[in-house]
PDB file of N, CA and C in Angstrom:
ATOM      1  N   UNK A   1     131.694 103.206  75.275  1.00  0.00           N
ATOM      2  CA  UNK A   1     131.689 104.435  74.501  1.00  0.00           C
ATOM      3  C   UNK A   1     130.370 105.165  74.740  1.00  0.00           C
ATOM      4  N   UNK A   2     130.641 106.111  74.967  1.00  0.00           N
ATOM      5  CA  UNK A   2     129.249 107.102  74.752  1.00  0.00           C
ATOM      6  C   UNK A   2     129.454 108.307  74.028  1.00  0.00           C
ATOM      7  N   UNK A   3     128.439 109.011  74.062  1.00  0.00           N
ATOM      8  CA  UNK A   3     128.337 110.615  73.531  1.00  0.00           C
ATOM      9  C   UNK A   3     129.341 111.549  74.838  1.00  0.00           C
ATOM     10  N   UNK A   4     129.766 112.666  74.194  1.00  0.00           N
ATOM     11  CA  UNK A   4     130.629 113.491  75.681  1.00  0.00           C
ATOM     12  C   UNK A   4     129.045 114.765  76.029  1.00  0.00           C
ATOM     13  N   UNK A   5     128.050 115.002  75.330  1.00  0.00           N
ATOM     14  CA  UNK A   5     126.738 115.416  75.899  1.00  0.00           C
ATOM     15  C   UNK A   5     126.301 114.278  76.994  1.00  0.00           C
ATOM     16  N   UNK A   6     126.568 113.009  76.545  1.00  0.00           N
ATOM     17  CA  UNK A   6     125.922 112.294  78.054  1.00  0.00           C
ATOM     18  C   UNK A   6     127.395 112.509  79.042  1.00  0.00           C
ATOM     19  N   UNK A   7     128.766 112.023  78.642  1.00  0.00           N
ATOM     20  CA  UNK A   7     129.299 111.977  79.454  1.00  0.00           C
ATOM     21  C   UNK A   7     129.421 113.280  80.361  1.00  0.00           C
ATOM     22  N   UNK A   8     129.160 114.782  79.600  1.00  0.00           N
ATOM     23  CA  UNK A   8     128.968 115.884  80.601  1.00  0.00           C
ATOM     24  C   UNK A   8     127.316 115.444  81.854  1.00  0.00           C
ATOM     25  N   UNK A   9     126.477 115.189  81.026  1.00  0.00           N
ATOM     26  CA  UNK A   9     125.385 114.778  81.732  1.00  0.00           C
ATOM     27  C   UNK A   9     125.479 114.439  83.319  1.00  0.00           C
ATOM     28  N   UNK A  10     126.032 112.896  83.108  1.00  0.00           N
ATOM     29  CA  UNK A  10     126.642 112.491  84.075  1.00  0.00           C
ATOM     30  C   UNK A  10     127.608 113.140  84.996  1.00  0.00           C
ATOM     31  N   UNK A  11     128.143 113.750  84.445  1.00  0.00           N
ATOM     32  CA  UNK A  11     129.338 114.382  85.408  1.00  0.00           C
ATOM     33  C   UNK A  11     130.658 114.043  85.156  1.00  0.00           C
ATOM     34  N   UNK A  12     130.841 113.320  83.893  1.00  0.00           N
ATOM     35  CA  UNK A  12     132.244 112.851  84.084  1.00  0.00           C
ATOM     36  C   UNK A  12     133.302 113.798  83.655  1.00  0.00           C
ATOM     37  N   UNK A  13     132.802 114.235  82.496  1.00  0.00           N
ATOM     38  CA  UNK A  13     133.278 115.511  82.026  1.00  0.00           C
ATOM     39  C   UNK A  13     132.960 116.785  82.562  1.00  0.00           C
ATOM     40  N   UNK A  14     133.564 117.686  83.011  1.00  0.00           N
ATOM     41  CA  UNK A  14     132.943 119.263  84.271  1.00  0.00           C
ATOM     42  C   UNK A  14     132.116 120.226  82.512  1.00  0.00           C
ATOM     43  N   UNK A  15     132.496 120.144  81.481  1.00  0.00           N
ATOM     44  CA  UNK A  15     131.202 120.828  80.326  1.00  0.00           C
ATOM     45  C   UNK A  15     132.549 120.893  79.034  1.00  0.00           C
ATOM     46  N   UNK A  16     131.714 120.898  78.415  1.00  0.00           N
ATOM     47  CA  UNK A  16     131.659 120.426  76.452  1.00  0.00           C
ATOM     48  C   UNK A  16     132.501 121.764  76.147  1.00  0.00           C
ATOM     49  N   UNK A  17     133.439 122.293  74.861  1.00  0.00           N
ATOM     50  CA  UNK A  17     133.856 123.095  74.658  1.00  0.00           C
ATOM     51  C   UNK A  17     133.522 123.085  72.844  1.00  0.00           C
ATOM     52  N   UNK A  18     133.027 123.670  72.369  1.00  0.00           N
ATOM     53  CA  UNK A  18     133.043 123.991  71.010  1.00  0.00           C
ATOM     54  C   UNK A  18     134.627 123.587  70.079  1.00  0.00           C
ATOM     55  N   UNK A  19     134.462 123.003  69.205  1.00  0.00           N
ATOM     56  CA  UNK A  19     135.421 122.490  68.501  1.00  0.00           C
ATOM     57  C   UNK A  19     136.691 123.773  68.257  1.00  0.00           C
ATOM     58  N   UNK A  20     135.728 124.793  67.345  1.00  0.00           N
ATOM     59  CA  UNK A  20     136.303 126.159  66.996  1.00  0.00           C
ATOM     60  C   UNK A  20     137.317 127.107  68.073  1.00  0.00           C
ATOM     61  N   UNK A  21     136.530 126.658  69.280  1.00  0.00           N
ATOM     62  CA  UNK A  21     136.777 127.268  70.791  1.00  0.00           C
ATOM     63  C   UNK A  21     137.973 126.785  71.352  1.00  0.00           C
ATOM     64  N   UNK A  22     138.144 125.440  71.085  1.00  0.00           N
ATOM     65  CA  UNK A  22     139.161 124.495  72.474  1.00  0.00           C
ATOM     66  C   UNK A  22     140.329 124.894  72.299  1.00  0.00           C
ATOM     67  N   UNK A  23     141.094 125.645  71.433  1.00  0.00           N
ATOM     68  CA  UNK A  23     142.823 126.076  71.263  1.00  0.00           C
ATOM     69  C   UNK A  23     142.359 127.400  72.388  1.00  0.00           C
ATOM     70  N   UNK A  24     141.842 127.922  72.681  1.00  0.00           N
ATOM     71  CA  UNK A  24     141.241 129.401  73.289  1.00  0.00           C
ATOM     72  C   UNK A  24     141.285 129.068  74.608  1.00  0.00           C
ATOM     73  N   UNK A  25     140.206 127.944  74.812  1.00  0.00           N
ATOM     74  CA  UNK A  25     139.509 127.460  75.919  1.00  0.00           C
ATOM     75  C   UNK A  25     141.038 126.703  76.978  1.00  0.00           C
ATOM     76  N   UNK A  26     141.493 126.297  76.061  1.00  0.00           N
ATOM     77  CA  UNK A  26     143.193 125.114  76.678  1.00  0.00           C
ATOM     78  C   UNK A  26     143.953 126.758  77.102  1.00  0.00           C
ATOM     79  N   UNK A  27     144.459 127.076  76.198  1.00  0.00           N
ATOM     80  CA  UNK A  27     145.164 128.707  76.474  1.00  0.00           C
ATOM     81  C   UNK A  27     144.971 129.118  78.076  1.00  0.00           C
ATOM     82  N   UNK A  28     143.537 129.234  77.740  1.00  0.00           N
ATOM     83  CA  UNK A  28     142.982 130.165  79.138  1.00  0.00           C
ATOM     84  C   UNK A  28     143.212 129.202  80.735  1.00  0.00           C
ATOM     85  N   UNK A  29     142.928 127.858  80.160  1.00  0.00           N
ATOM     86  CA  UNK A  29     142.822 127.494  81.285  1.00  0.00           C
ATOM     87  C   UNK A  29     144.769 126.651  81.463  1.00  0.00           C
ATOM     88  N   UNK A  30     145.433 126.801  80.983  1.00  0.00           N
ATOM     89  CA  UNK A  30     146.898 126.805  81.513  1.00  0.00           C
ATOM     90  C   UNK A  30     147.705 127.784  81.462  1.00  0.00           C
ATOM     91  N   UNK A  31     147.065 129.035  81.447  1.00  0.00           N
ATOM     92  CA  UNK A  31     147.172 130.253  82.069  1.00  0.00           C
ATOM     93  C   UNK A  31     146.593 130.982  83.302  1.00  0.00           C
ATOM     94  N   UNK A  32     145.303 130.254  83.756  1.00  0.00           N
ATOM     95  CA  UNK A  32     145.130 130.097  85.533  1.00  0.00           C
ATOM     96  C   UNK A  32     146.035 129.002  85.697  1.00  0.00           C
ATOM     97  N   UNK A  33     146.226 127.817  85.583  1.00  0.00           N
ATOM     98  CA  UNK A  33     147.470 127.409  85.875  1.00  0.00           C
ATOM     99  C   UNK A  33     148.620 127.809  86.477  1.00  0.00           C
ATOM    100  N   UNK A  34     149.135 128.357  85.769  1.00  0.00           N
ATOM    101  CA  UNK A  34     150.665 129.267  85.460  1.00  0.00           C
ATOM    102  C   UNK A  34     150.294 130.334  86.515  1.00  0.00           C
ATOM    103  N   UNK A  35     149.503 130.707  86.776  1.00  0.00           N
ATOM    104  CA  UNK A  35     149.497 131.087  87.681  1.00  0.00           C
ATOM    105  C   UNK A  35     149.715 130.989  89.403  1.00  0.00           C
ATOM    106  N   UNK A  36     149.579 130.089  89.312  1.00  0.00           N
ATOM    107  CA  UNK A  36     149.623 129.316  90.744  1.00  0.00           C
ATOM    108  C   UNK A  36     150.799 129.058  90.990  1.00  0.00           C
ATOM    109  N   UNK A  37     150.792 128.621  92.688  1.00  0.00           N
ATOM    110  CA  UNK A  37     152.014 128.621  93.329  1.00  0.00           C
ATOM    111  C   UNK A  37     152.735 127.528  92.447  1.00  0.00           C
ATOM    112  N   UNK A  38     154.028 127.155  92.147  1.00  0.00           N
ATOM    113  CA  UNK A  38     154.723 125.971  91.718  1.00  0.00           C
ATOM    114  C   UNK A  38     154.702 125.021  92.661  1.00  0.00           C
ATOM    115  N   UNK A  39     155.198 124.943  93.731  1.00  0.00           N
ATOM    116  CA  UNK A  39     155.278 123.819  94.579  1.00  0.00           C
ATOM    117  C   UNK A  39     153.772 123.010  94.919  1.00  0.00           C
ATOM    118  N   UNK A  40     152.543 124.616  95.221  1.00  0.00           N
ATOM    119  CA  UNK A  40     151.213 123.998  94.944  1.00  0.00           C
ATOM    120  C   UNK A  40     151.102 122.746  93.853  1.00  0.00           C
ATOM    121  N   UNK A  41     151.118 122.996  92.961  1.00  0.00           N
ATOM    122  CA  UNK A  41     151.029 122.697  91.638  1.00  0.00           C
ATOM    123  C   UNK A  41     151.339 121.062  91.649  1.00  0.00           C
ATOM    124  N   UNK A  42     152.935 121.470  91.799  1.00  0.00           N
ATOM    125  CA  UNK A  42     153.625 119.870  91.913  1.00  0.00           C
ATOM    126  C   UNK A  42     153.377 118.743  92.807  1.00  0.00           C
ATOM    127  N   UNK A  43     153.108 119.599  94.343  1.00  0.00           N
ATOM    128  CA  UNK A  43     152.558 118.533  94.844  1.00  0.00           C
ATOM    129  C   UNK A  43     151.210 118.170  94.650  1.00  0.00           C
ATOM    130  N   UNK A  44     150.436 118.960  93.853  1.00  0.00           N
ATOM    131  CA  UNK A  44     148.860 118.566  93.666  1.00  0.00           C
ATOM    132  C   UNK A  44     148.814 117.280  92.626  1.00  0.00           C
ATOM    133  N   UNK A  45     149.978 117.544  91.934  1.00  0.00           N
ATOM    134  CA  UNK A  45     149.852 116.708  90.355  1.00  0.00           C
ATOM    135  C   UNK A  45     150.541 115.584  90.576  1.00  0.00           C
ATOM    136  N   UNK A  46     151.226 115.267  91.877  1.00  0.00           N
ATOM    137  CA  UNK A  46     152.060 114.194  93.125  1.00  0.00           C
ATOM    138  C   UNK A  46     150.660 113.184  93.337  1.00  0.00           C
ATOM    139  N   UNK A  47     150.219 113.973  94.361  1.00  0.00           N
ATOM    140  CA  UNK A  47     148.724 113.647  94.835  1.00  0.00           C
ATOM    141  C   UNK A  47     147.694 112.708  93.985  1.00  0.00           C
ATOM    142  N   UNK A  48     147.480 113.362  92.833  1.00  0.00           N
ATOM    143  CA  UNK A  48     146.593 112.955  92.309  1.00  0.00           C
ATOM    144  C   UNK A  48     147.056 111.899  91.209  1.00  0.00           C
ATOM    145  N   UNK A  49     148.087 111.748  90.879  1.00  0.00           N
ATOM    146  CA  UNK A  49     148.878 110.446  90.113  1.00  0.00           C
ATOM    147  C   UNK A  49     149.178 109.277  91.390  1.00  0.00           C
ATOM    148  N   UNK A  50     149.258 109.214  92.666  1.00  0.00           N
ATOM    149  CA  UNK A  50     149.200 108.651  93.139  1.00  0.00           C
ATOM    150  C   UNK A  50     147.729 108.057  93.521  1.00  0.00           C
ATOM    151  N   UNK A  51     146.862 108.754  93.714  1.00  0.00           N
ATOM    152  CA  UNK A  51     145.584 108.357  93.955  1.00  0.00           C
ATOM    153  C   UNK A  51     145.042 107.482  92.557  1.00  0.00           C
ATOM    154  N   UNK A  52     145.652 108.145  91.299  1.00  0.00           N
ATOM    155  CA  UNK A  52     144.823 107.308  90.303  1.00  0.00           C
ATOM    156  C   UNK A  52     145.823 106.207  90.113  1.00  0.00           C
ATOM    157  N   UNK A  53     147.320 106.131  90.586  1.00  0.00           N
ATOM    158  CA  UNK A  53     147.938 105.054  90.329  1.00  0.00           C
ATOM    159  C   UNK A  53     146.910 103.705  91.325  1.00  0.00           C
ATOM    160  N   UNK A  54     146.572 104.510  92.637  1.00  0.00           N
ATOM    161  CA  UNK A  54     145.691 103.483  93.435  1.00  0.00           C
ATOM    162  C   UNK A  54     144.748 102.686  93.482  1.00  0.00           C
ATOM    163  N   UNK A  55     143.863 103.765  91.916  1.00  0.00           N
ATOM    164  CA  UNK A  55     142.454 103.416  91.633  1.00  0.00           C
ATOM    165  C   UNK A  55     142.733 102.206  90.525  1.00  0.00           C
ATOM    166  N   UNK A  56     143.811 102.726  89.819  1.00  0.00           N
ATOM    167  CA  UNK A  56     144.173 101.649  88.842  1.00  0.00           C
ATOM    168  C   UNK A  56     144.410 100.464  89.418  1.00  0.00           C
ATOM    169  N   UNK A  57     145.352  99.916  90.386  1.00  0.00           N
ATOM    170  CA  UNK A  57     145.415  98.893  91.151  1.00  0.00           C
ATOM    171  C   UNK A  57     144.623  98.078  91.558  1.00  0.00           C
ATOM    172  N   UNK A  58     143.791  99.149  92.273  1.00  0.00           N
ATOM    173  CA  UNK A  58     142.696  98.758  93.046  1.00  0.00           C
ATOM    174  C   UNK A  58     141.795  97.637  91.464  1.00  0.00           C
ATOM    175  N   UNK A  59     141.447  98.448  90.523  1.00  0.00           N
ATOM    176  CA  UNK A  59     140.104  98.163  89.345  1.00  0.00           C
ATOM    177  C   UNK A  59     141.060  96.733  89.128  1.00  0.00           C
ATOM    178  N   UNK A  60     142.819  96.637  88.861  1.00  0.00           N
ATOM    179  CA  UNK A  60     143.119  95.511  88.231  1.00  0.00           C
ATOM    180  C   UNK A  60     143.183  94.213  89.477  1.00  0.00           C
ATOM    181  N   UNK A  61     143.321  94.552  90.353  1.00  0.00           N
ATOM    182  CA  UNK A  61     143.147  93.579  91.391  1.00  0.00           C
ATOM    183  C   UNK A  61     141.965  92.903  91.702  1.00  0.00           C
ATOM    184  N   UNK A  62     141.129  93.844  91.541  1.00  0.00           N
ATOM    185  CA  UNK A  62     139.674  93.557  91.307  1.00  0.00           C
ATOM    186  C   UNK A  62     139.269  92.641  90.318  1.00  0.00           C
ATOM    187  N   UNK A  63     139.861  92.924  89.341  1.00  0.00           N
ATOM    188  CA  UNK A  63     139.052  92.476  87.885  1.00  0.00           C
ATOM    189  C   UNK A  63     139.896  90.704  87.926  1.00  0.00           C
ATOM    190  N   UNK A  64     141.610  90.727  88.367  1.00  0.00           N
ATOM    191  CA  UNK A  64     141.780  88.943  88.391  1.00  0.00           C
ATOM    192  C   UNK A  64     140.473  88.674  89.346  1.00  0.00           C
ATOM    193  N   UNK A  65     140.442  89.259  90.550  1.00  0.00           N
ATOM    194  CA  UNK A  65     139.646  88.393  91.196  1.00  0.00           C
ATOM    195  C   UNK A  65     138.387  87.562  90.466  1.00  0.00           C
ATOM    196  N   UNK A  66     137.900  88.830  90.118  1.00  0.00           N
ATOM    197  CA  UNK A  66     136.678  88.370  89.709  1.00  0.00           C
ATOM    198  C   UNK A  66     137.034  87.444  88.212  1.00  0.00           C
ATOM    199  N   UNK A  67     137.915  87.878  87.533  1.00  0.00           N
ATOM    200  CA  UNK A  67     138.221  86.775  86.153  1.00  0.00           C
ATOM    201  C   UNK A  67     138.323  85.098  87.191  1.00  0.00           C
ATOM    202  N   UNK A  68     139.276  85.331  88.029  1.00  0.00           N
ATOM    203  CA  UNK A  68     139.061  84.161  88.835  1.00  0.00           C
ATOM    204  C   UNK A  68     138.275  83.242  88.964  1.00  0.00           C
ATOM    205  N   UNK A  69     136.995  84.032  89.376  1.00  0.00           N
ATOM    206  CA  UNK A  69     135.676  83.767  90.228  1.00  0.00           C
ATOM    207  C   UNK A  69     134.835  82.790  88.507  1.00  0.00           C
ATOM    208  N   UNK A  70     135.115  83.898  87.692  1.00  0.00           N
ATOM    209  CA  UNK A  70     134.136  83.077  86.483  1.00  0.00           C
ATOM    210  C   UNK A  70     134.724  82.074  85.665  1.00  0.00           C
ATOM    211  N   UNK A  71     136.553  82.016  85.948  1.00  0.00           N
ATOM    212  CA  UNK A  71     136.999  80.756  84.996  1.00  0.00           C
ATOM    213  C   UNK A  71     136.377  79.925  85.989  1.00  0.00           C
ATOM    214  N   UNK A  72     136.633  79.955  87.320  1.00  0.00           N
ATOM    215  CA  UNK A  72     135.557  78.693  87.794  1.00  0.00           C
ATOM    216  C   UNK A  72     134.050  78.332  88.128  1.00  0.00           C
ATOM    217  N   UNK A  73     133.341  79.147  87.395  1.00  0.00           N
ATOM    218  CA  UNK A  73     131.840  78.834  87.638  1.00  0.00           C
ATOM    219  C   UNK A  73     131.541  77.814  86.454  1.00  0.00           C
ATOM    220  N   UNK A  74     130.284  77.380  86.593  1.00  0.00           N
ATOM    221  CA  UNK A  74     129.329  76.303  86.037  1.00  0.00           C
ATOM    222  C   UNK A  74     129.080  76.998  84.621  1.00  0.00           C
ATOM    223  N   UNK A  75     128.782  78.451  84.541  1.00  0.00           N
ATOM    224  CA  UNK A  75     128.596  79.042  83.323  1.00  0.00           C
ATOM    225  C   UNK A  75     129.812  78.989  82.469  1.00  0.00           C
ATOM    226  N   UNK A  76     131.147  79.161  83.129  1.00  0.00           N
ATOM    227  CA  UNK A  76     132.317  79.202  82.084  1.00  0.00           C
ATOM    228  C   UNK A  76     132.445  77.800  81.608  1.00  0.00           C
ATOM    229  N   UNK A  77     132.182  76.689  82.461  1.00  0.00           N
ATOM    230  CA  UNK A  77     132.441  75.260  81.092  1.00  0.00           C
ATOM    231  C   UNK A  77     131.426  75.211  80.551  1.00  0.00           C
ATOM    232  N   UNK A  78     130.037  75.578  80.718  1.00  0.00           N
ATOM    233  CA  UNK A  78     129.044  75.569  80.180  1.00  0.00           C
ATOM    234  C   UNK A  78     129.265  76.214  78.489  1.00  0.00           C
ATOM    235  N   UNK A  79     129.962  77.475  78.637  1.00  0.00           N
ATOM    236  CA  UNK A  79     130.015  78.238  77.394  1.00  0.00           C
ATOM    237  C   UNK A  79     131.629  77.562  76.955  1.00  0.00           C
ATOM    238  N   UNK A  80     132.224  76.903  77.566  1.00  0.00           N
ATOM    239  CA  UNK A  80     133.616  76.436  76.287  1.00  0.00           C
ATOM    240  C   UNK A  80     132.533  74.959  75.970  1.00  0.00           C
ATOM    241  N   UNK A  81     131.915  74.486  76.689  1.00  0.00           N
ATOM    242  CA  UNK A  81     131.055  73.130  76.295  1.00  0.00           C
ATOM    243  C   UNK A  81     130.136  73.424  74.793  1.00  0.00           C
ATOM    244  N   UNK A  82     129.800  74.913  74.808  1.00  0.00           N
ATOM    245  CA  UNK A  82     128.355  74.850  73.686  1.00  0.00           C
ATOM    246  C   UNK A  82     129.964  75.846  72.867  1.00  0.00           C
ATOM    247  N   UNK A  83     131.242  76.640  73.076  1.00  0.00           N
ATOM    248  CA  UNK A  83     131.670  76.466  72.097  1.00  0.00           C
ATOM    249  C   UNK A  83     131.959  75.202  71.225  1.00  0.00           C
ATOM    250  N   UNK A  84     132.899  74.631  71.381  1.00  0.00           N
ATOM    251  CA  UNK A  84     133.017  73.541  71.136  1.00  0.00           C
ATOM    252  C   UNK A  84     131.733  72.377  69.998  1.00  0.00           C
ATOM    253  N   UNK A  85     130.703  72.187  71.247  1.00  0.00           N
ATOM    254  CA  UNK A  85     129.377  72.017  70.325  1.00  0.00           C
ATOM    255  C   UNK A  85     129.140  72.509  69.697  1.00  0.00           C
ATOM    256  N   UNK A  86     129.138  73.980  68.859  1.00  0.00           N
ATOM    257  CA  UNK A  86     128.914  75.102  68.412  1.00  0.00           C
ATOM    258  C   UNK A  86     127.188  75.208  68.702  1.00  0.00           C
ATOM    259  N   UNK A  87     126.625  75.326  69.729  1.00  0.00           N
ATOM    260  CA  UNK A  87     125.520  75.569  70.178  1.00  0.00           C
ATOM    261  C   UNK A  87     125.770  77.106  70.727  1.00  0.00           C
ATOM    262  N   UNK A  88     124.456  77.543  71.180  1.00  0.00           N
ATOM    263  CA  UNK A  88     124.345  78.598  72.318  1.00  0.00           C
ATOM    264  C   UNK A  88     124.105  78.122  73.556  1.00  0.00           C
ATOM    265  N   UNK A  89     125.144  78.909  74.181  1.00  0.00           N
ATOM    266  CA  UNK A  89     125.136  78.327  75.663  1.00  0.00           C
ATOM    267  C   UNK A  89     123.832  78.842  76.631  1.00  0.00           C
ATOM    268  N   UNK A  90     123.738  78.185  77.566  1.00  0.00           N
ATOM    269  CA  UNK A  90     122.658  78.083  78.495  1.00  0.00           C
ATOM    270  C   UNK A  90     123.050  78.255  79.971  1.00  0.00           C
ATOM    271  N   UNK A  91     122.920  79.853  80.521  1.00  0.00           N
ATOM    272  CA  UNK A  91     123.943  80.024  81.187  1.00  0.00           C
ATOM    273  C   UNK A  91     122.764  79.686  82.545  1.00  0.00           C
ATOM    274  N   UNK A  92     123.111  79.767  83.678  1.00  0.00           N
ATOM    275  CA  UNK A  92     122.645  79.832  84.692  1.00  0.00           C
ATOM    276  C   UNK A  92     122.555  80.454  86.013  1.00  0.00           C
ATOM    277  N   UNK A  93     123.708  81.555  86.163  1.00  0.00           N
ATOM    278  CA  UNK A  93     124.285  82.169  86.550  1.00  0.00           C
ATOM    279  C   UNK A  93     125.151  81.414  87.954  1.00  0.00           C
ATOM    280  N   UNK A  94     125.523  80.256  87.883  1.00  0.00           N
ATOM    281  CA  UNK A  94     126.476  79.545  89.030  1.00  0.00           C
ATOM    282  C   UNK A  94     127.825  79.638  88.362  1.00  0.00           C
TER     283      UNK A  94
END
């Protein structure tokens, strides 16, 4: 979670719209929309659901791996060992 002032910061967001503003601000901008070619449009919104269907894939394929990688390290029995003990674990990074 962050603030959307940092997330504009960063870049993730293209800029901030005033609360009062955003029914105005949405209006305007799916009315350049509506403007545009249709077929443009459809295949752009094709495009880009496929690319993020990819990215999604990509992050979850990624993430077993790596869940993989840490059910078998030295740190993961280490931390069900000091659960168990009810200690704090002592990780090591192996």
């Amino acid at each position: 979670m962050m603030q959307a002032t940092e997330a504009e910061r960063l870049g993730l967001i293209p800029r901030l719209v005033p609360k009062d503003d955003l029914d105005r601000e949405t209006a305007r901008i799916v009315s350049m929309l509506r403007a545009n070619a249709p077929l443009a449009l459809k295949w752009t919104k094709r495009a880009i659901n496929a690319h993020m269907d990819a990215i999604g894939r990509a992050i979850f394929e990624t993430s077993l791996a790596h869940e993989g990688l840490t059910i078998m390290s030295s740190d993961h029995l280490e931390f069900r060992a000091a659960f168990r003990e009810k200690r704090t674990p002592v990780f090591t990074g192996r």
